[in-house]
N, C-alpha and C. Protein backbone atom coordinates (compact mmCIF):
# COMPACT_ATOMS: atom_id res chain seq x y z
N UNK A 1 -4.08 4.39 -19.67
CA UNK A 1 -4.22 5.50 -18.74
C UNK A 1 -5.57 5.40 -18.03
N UNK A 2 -5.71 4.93 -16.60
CA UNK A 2 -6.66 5.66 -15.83
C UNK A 2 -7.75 6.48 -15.83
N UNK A 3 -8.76 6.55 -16.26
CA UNK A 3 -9.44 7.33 -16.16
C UNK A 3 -11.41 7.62 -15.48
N UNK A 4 -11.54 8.52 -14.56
CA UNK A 4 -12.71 7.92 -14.17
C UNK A 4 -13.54 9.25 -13.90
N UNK A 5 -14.45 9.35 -14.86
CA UNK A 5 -15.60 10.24 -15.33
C UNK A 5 -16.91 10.29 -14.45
N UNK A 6 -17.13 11.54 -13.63
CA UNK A 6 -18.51 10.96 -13.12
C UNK A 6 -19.58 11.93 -14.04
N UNK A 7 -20.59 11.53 -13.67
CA UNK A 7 -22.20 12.96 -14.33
C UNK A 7 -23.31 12.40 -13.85
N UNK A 8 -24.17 13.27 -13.84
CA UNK A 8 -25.27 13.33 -13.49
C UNK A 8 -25.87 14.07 -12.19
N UNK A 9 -24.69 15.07 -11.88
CA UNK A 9 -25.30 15.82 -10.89
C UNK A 9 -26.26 17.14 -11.47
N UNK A 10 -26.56 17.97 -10.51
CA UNK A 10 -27.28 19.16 -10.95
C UNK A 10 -28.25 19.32 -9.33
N UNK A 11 -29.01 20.44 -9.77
CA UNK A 11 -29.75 21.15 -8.64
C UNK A 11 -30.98 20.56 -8.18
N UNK A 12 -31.17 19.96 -7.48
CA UNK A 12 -32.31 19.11 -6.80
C UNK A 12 -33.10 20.12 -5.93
N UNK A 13 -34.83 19.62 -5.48
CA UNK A 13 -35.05 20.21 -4.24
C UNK A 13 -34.70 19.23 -3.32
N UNK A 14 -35.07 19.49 -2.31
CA UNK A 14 -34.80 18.79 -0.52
C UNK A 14 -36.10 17.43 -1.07
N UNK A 15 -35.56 16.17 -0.68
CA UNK A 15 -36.49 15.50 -0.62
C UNK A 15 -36.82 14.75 -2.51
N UNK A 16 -35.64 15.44 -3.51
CA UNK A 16 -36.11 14.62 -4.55
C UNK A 16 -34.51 13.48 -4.29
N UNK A 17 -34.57 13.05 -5.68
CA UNK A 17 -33.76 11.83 -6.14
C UNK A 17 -32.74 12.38 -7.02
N UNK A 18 -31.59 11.66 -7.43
CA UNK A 18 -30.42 12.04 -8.40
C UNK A 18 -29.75 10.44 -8.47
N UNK A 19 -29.30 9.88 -9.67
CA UNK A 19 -28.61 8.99 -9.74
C UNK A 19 -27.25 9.46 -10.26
N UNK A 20 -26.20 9.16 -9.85
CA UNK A 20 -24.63 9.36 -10.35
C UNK A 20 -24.23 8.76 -10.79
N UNK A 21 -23.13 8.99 -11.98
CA UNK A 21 -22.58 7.95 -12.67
C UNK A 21 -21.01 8.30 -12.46
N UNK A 22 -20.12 6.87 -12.78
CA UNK A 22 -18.91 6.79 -13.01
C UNK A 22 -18.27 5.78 -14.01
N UNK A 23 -17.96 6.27 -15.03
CA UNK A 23 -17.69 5.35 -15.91
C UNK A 23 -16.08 5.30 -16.17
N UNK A 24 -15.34 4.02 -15.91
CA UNK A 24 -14.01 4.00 -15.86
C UNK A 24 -13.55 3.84 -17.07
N UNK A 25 -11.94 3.61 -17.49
CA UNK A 25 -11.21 3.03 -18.37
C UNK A 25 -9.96 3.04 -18.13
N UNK A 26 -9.25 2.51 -18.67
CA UNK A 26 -7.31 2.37 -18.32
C UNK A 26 -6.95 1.22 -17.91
N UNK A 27 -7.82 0.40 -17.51
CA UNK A 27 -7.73 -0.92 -16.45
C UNK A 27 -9.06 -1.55 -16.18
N UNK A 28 -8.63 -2.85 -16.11
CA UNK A 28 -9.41 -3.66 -15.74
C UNK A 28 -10.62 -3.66 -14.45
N UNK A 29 -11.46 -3.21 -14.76
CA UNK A 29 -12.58 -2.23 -13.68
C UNK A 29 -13.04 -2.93 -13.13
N UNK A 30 -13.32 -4.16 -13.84
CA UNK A 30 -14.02 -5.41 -13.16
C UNK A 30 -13.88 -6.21 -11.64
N UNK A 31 -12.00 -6.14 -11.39
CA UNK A 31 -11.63 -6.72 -10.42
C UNK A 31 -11.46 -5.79 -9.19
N UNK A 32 -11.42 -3.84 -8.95
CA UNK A 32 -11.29 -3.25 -8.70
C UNK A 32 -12.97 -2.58 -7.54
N UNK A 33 -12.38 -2.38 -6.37
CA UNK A 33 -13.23 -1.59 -5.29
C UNK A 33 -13.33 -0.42 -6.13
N UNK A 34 -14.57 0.25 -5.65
CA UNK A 34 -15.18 1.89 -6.01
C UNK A 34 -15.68 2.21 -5.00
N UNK A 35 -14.97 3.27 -5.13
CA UNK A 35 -15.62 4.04 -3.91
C UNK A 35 -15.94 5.46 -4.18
N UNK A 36 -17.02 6.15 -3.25
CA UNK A 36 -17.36 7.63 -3.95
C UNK A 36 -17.19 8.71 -2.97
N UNK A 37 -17.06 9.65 -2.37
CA UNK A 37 -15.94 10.70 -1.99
C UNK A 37 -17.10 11.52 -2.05
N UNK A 38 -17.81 12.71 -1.48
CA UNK A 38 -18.07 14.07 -1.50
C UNK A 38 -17.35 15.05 -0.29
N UNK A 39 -17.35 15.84 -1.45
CA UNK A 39 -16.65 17.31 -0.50
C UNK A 39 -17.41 18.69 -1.04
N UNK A 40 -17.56 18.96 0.43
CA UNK A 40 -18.57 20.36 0.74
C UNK A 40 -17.94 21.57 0.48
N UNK A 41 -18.13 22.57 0.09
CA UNK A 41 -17.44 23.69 0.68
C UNK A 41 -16.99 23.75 1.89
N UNK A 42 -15.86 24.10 2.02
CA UNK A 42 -15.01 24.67 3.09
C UNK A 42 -15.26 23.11 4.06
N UNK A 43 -15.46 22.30 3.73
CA UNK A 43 -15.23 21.22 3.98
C UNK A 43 -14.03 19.97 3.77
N UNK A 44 -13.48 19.31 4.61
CA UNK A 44 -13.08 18.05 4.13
C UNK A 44 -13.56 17.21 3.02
N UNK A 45 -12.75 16.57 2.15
CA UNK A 45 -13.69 15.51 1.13
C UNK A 45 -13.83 14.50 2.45
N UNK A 46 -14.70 13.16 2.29
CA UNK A 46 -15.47 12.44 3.21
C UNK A 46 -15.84 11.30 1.99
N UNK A 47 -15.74 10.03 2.64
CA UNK A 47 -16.19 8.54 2.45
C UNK A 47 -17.79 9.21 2.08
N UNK A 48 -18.06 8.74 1.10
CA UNK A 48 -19.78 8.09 0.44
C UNK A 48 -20.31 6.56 0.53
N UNK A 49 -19.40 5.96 0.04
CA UNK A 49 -19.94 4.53 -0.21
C UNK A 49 -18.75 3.73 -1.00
N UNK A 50 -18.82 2.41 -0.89
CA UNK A 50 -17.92 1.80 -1.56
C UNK A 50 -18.41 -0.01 -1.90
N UNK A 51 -17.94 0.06 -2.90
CA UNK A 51 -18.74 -1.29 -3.53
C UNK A 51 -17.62 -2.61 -3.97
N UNK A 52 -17.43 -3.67 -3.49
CA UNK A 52 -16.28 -4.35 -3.75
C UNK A 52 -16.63 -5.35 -5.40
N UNK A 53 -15.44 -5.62 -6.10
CA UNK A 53 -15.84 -5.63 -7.50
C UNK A 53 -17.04 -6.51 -7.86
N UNK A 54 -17.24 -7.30 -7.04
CA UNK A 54 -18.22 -8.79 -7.21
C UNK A 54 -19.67 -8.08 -6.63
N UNK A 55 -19.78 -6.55 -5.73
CA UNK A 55 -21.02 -6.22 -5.52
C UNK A 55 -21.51 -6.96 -3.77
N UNK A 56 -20.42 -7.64 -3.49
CA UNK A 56 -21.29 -8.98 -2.26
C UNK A 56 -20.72 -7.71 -0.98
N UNK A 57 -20.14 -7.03 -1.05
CA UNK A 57 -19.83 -6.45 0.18
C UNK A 57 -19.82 -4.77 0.14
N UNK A 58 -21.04 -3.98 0.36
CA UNK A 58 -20.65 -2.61 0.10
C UNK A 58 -21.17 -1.96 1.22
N UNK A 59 -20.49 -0.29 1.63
CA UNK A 59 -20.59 0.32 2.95
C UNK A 59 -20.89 1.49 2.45
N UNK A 60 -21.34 2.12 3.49
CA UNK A 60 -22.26 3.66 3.47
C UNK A 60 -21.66 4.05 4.52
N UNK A 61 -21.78 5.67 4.10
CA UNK A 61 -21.26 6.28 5.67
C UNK A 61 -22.69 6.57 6.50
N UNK A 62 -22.10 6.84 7.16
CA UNK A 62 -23.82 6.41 8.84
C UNK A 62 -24.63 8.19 7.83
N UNK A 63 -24.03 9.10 7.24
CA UNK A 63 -24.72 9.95 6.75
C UNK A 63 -25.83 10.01 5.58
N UNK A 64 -25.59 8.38 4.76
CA UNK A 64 -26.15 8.56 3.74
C UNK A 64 -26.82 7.08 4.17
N UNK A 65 -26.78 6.40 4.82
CA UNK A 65 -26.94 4.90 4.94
C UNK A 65 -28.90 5.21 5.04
N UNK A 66 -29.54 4.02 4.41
CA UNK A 66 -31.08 4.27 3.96
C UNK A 66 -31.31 5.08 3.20
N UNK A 67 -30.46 6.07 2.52
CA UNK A 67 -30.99 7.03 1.22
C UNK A 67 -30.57 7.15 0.36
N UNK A 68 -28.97 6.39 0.02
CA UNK A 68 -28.17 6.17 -1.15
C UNK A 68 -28.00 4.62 -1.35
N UNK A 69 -27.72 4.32 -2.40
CA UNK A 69 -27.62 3.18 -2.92
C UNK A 69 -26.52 3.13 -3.89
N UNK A 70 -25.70 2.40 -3.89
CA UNK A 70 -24.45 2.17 -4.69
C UNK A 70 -24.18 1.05 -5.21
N UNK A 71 -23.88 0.88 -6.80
CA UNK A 71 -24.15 -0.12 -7.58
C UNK A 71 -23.17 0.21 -8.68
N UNK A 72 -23.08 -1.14 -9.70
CA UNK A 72 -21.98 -1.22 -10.75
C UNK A 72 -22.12 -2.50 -11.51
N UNK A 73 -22.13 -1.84 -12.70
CA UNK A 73 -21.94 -2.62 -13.81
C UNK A 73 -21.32 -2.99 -15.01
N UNK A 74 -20.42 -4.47 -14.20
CA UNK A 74 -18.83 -4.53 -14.64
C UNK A 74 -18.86 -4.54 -16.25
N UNK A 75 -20.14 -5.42 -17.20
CA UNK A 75 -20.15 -5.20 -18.22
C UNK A 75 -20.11 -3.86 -19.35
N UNK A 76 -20.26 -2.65 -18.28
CA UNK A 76 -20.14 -1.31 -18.70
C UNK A 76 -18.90 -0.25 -17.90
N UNK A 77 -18.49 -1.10 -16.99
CA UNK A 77 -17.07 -0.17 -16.41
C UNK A 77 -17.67 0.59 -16.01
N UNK A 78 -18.63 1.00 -15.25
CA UNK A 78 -19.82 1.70 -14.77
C UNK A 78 -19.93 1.81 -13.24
N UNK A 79 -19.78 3.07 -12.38
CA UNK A 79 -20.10 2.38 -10.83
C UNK A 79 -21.26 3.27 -11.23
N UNK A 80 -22.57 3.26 -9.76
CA UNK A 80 -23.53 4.34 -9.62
C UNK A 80 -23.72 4.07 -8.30
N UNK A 81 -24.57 5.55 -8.18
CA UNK A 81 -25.11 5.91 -6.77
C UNK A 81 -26.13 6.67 -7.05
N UNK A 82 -26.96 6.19 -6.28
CA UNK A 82 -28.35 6.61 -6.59
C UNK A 82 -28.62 7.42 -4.81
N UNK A 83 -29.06 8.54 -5.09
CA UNK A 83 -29.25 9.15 -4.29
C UNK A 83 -30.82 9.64 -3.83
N UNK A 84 -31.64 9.29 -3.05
CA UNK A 84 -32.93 9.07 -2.60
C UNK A 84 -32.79 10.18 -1.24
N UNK A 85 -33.97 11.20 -0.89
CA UNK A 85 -34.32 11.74 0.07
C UNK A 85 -33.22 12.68 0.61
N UNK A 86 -33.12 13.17 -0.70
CA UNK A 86 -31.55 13.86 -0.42
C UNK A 86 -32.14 15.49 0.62
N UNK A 87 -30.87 16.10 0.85
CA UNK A 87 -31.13 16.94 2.13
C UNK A 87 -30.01 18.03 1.33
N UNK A 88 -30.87 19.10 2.13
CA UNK A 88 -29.35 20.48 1.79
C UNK A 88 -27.65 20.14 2.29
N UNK A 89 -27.84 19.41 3.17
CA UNK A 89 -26.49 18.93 3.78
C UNK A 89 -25.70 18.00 2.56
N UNK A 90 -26.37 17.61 1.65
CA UNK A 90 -25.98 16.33 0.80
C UNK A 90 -25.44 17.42 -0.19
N UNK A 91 -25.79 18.73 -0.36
CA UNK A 91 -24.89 19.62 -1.22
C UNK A 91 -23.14 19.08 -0.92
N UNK A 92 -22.43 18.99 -2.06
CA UNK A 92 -21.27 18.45 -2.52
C UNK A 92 -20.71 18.62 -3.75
N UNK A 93 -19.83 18.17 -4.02
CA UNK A 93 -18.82 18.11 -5.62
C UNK A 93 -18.63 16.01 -4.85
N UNK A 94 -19.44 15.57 -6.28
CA UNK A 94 -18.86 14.02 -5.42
C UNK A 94 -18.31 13.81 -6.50
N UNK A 95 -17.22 12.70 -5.94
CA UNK A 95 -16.25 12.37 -6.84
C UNK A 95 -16.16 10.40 -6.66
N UNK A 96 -15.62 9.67 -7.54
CA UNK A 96 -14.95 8.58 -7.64
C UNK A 96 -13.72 8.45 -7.77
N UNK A 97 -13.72 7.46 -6.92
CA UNK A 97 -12.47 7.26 -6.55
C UNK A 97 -11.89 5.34 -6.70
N UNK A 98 -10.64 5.09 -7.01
CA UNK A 98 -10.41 3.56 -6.72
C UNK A 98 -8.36 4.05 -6.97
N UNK A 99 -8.35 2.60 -6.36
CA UNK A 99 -7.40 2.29 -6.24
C UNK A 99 -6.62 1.15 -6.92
N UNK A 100 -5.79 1.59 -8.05
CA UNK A 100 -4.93 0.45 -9.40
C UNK A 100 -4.03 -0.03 -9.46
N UNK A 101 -3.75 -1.17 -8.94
CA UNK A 101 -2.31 -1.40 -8.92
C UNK A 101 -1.46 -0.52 -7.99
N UNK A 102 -2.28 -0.04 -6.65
CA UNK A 102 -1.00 1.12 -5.82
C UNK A 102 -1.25 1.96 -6.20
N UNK A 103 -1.34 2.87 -7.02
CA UNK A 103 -1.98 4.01 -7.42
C UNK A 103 -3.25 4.26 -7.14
N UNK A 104 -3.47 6.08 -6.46
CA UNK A 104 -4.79 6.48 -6.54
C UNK A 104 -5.52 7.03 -7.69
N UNK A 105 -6.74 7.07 -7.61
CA UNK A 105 -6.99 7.89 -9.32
C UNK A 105 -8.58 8.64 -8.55
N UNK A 106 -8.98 9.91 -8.88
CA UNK A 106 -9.99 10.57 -8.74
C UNK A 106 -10.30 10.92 -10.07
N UNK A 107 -12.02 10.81 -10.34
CA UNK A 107 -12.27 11.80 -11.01
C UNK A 107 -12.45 12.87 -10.81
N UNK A 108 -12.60 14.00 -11.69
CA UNK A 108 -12.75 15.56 -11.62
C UNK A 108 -14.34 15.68 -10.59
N UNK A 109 -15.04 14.95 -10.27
CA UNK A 109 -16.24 15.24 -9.96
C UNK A 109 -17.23 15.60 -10.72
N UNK A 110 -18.75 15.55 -9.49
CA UNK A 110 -19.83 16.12 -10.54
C UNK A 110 -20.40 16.71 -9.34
N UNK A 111 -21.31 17.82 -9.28
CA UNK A 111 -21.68 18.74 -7.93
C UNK A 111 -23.33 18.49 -8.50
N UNK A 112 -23.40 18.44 -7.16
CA UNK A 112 -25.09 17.67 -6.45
C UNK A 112 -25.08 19.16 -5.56
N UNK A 113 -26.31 19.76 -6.51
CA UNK A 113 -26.74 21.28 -5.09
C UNK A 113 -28.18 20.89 -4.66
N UNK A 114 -28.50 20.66 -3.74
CA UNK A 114 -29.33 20.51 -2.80
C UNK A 114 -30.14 21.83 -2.12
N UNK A 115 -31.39 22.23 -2.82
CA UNK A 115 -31.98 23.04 -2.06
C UNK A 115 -33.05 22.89 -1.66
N UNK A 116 -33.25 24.25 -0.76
CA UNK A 116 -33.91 24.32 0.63
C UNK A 116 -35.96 24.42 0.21
């Protein structure tokens, strides 16, 4: 069974740091894209970042690009995102996300509050 756990959010000021975690299981994590998802209140969920399994090819959305960093470590079934110079706008519930064999799988999230 699928499964993909994130943590490490909580209440930041404007301008500190937060690293996120996602730790998988159910499948072989190693060969598998990650990608990470936040959604705002009364918002759409929205693309974060995505890391292809080998690490050689990963994308940012133009919102976070120079202040997040996204990383994984296949020996731990592990993705992360490290979040640098974060902003009230970066308030979210972020989630992980990949895709198994055709199937989607989300985790429950972890909420990053961002204040002013």
């Amino acid at each position: 069974q699928v499964q993909l756990v994130e943590s490490g959010g909580g209440l930041v000021q404007a301008g500190g740091s937060l690293r996120l975690s996602c730790v998988a299981s159910g499948y072989d994590f190693h060969t598998y894209v990650m990608v990470w998802f936040r959604q705002a209140p009364g918002k759409e969920r929205e693309f974060v970042a995505s890391i292809t399994w080998t690490g050689d090819t990963i994308d940012y959305s133009d919102s976070v690009k120079g202040r997040f960093s996204i990383s994984r470590d296949n020996a731990k079934n592990t993705a992360y995102l490290r979040m640098d110079s974060l902003k009230p706008e970066d308030t979210a519930r972020y989630y992980c996300y990949a895709v198994v064999r055709g199937f989607q799988y989300w985790g429950e999230g972890t909420l990053v509050t961002v204040s002013s």
